[in-house]
Protein backbone atom coordinates (compact mmCIF):
# COMPACT_ATOMS: atom_id res chain seq x y z
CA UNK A 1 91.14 -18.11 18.39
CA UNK A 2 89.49 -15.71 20.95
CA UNK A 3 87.49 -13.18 19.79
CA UNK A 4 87.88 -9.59 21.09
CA UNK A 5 84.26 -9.06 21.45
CA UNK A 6 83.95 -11.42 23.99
CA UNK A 7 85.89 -9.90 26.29
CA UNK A 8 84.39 -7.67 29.07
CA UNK A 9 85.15 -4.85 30.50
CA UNK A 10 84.61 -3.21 34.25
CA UNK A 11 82.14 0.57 33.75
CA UNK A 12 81.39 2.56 36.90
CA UNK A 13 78.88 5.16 37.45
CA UNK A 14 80.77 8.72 38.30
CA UNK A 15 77.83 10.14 40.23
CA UNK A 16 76.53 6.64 42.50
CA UNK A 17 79.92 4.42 42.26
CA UNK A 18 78.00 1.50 40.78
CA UNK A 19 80.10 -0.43 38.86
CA UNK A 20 78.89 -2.67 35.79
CA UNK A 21 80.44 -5.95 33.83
CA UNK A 22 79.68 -5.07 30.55
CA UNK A 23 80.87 -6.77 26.94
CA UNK A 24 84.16 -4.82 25.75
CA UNK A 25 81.99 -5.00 22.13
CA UNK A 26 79.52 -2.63 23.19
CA UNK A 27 81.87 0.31 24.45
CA UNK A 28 85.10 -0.11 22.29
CA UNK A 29 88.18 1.72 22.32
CA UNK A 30 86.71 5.20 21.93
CA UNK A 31 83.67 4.69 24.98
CA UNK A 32 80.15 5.70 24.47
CA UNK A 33 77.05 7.63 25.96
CA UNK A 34 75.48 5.12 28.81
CA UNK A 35 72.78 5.56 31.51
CA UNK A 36 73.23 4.33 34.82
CA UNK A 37 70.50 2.08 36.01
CA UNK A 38 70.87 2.94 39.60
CA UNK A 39 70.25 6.52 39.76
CA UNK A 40 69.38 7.34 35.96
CA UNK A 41 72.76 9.73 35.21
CA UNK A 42 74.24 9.88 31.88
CA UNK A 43 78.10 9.55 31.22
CA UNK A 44 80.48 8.62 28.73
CA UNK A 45 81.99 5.58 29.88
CA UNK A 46 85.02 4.01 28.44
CA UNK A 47 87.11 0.93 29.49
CA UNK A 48 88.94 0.63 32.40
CA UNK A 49 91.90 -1.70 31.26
CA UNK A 50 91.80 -2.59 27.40
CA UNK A 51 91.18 -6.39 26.54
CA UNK A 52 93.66 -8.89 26.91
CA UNK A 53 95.07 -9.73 23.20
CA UNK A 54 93.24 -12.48 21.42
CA UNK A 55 95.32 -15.87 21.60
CA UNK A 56 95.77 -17.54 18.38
CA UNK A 57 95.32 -20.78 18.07
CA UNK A 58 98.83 -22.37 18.75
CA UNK A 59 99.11 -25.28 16.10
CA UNK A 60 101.93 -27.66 16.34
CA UNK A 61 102.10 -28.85 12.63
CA UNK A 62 100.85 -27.39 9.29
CA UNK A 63 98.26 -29.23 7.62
CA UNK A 64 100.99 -30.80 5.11
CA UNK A 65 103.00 -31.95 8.36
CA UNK A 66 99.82 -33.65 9.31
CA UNK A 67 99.33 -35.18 6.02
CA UNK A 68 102.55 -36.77 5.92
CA UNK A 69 102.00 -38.04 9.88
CA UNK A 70 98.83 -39.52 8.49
CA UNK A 71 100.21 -41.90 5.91
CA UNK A 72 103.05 -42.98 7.98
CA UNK A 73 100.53 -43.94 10.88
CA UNK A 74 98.32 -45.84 8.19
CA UNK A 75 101.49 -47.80 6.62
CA UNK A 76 102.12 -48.51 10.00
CA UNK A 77 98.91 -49.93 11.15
CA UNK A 78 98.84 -52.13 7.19
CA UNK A 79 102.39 -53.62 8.57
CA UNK A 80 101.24 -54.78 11.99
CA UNK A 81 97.87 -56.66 10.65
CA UNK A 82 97.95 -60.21 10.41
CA UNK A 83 98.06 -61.21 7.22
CA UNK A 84 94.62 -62.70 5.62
CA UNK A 85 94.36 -66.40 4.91
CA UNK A 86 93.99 -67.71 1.72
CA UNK A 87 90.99 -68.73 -0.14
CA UNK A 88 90.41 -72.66 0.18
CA UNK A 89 89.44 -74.05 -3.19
CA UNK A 90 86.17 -75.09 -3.13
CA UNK A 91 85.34 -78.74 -2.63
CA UNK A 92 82.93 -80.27 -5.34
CA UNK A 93 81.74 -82.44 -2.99
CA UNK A 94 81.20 -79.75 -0.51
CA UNK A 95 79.44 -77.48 -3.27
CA UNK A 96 77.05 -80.26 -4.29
CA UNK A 97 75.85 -81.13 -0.58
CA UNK A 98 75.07 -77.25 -0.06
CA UNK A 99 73.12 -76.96 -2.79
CA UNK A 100 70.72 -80.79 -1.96
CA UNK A 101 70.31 -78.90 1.28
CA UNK A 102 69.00 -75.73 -0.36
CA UNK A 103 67.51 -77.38 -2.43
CA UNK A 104 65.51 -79.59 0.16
CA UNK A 105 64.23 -76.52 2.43
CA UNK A 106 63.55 -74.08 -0.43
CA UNK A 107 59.79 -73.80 -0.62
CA UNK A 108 58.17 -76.30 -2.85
CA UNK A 109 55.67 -74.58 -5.26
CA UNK A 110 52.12 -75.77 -4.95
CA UNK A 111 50.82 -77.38 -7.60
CA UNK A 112 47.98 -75.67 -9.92
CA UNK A 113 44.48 -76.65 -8.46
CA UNK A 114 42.03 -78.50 -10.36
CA UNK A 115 39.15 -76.71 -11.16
CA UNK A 116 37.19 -80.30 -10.82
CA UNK A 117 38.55 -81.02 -7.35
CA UNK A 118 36.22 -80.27 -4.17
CA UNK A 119 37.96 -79.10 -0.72
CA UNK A 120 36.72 -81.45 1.65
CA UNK A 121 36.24 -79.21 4.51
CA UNK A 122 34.29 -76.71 2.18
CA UNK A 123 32.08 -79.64 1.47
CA UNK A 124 31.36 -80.34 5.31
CA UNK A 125 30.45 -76.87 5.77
CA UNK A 126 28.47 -75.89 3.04
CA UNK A 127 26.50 -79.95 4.17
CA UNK A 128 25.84 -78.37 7.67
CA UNK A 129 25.08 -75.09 6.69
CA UNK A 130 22.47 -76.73 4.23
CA UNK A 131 21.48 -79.25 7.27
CA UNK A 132 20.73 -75.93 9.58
CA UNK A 133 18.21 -74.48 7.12
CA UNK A 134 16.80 -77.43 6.45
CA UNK A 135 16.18 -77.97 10.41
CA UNK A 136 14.69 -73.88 10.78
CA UNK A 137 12.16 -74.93 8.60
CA UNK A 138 11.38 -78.03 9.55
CA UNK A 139 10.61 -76.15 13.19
CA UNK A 140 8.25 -73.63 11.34
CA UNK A 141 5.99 -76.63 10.55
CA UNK A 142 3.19 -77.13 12.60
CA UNK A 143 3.79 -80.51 13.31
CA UNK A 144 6.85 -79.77 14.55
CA UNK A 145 5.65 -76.71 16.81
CA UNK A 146 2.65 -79.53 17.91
CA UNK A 147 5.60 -81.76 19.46
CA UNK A 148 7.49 -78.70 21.03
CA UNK A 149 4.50 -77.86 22.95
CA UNK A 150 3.72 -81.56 23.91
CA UNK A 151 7.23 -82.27 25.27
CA UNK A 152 7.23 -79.32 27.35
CA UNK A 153 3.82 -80.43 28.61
CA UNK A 154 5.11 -83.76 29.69
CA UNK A 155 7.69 -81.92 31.23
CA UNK A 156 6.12 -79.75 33.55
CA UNK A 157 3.70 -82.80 34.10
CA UNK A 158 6.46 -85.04 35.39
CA UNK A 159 7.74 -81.86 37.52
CA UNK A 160 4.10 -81.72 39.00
CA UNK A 161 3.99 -84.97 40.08
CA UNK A 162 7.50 -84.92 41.30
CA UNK A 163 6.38 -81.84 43.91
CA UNK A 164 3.03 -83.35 44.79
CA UNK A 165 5.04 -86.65 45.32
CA UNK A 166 7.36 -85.21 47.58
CA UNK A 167 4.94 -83.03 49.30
CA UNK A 168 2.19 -85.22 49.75
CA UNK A 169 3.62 -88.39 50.28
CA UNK A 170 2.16 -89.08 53.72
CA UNK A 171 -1.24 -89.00 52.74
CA UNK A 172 -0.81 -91.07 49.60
CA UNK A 173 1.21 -93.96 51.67
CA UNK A 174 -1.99 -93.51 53.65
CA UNK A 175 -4.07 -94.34 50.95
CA UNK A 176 -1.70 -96.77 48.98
CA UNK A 177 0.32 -98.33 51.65
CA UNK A 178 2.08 -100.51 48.94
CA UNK A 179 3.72 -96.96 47.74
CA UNK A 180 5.96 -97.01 51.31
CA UNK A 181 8.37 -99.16 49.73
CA UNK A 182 9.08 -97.08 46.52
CA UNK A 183 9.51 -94.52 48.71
CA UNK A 184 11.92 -95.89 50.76
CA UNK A 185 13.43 -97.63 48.06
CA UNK A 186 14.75 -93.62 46.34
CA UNK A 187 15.91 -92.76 50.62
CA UNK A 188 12.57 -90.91 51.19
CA UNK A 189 11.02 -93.57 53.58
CA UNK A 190 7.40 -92.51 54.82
CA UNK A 191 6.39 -92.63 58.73
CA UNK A 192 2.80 -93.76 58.19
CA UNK A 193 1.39 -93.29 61.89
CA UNK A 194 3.05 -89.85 61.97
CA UNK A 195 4.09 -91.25 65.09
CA UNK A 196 7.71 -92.25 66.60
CA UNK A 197 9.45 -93.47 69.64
CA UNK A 198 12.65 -91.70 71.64
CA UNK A 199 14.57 -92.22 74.55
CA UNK A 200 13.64 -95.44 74.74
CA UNK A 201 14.98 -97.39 77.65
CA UNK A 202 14.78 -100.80 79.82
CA UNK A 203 15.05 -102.12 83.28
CA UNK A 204 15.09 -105.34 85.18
CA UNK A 205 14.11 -105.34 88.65
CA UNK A 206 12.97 -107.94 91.45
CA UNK A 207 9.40 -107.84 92.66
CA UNK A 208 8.54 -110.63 95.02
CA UNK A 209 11.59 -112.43 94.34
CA UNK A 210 10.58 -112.52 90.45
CA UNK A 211 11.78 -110.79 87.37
CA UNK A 212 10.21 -107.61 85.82
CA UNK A 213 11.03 -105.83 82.87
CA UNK A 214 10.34 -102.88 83.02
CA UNK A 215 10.34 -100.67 79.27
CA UNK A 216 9.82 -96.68 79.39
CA UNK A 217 9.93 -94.50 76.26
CA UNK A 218 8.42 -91.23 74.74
CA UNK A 219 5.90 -91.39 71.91
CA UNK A 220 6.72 -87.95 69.95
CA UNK A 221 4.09 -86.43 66.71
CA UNK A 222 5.94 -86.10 63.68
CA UNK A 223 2.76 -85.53 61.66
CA UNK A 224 1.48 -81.78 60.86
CA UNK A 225 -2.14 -82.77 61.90
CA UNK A 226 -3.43 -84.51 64.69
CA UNK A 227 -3.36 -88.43 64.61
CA UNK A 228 -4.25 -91.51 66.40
CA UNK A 229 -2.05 -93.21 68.48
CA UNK A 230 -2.34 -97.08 67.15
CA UNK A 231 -1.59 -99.78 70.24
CA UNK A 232 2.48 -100.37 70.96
CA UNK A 233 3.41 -103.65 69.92
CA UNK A 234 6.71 -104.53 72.43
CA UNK A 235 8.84 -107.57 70.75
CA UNK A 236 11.29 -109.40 72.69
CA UNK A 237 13.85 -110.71 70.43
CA UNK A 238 16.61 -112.98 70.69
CA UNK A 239 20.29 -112.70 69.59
CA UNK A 240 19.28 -114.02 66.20
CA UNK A 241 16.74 -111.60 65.67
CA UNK A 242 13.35 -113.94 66.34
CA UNK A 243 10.70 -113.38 68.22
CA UNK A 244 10.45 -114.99 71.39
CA UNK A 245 7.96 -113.34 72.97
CA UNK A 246 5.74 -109.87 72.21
CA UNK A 247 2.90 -108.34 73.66
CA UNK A 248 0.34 -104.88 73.42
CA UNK A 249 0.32 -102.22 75.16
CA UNK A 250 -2.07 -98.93 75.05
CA UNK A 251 -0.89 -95.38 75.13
CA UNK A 252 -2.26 -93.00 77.74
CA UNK A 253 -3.69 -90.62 75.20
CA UNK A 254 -5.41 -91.89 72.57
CA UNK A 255 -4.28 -89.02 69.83
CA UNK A 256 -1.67 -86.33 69.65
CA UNK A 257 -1.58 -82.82 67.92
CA UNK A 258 1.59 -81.72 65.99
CA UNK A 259 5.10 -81.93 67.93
CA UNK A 260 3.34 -83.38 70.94
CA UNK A 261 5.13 -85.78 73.40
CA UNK A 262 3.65 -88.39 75.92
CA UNK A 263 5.37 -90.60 77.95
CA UNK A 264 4.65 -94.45 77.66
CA UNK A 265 5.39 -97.36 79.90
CA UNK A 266 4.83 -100.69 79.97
CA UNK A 267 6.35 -104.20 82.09
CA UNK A 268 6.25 -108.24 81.77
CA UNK A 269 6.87 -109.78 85.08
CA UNK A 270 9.44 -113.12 84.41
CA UNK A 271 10.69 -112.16 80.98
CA UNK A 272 11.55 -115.41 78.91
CA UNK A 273 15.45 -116.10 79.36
CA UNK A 274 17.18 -115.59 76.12
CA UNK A 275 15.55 -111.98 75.39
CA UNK A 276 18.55 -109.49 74.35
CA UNK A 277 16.88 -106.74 72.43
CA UNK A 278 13.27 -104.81 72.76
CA UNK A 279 11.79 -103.56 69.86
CA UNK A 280 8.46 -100.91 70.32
CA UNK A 281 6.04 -100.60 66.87
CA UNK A 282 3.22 -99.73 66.34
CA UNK A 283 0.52 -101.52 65.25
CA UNK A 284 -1.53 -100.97 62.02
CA UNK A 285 -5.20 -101.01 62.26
CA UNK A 286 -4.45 -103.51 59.24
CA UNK A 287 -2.59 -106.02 61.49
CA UNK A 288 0.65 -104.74 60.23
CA UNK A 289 3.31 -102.95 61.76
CA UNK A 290 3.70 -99.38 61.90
CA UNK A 291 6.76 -97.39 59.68
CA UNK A 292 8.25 -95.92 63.57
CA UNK A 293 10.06 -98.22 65.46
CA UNK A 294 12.70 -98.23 68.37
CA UNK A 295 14.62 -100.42 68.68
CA UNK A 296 16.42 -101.31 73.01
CA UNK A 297 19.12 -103.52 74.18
CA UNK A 298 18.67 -105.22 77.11
């Protein structure tokens, strides 16, 4: 149902023509005092055109018509359904293997604890908690702080003479020769003379219808200091690595400072046949070889 006071009625200002949409509530049939907003006069305004009559609510049945409607459309509906199915009796067999399964996966109640029984893994902790105190006091005992401090004396001991070894290994293959093999035994190997060939290179010319070899390389300082430069020792070898022939030859200068070069040169006139490789040393003050060599194929 519509309510009369809902409905709204057309108002219009006598004295400025403005016209206003008002509720038909607030004037009703009999008009009131109003102001207009436009230019502030005062009028009694009533309704143009009286509402339009409420509209009732148009019902098509009465509630006991409905009612009836109701229980026909329900009987109807209980007709249509499908019918339930029967209850199947219940198998024995059927019953008894439900219950074994329920029975198996039901959760099986722990037994009562006895009060004698130890828990092996509380045992093995409370062992190595007792085995950690027992060690934090063992390390408060002098003894024990005695050792601490000798170990990590031996320690930094060994790491001295690890860095002096390293650094100083030059001058102590120059005093103990016999150390330049455990040196080059751990890949450090030591270059005694400080001294060491490159570019080494050979020739064979004629001169007078004869043979002459002639050998040409560079004598370079490796050392940091200034060194001697021993004799070269040139070794003709064969193509089984013997000597077949080998002779001594003097640099021009007789020492060199740090990262100096000098060139050296030397020739045999008729080399022995059979010669394939040269091999430049040089040699020790001892009679020994020294640690640089070059080796040349002919």
């Amino acid at each position: 149902m519509s309510s009369p006071d809902l409905q709204t009625v057309v108002i219009a200002c006598p004295n400025c023509g403005t016209r206003y949409q008002v509720p038909y509530g607030t004037i009703g049939a009999l008009g009131r005092e109003v102001q207009c907003a436009q230019c502030s006069r005062h009028w009694h305004a009533t309704a143009d055109a009286p509402p339009p009559p409420a509209i009732e609510d148009d019902l098509m049945f009465t509630p006991g018509d409905e009612s009836v409607l109701d229980a026909a459309f329900e009987a109807e509906a209980r007709s249509l359904a499908p019918p339930r199915p029967a209850p199947s009796p219940v198998d024995a067999e059927h019953a008894r293997t439900l219950a074994e399964i329920k029975a198996a996966i039901a959760p099986k109640p722990k037994p009562a604890a006895n009060p004698n029984d130890i828990d092996p893994a509380l045992l093995t902790k409370s062992r190595r908690a007792f085995e950690r105190r027992q060690a934090r006091l063992s390390n408060r005992l002098p003894l024990a702080q005695v050792r601490r401090s000798a170990r990590f004396v031996a320690l930094l001991t060994l790491v001295a003479v690890l860095v002096l070894g390293f650094s100083l290994r030059y001058e102590l293959v120059r005093w103990f020769p016999q150390l330049a093999g455990l040196y080059g035994a751990v890949g450090l190997p030591v270059n005694v003379v400080g001294l060491e060939f490159d570019a080494s290179r050979t020739m064979t010319t004629y001169r007078d219808g004869r043979a002459v070899m002639l050998i040409t390389s560079r004598i370079r300082s490796v050392s940091t200091r200034t060194v001697p430069v021993p004799p070269v020792l040139v070794s003709l070898l064969d193509s089984n690595g013997a000597i077949i022939y080998e002779w001594t030859a003097a640099a021009r200068a007789p020492e060199m400072g740090p990262g100096e070069v000098q060139e050296f040169s030397t020739e045999v006139s008729a080399p022995p046949g059979g010669a394939v490789t040269v091999r430049l040393s040089f040699a020790n003050t001892r009679g020994g070889n020294g640690a640089a060599a070059s080796l040349g194929t002919l």
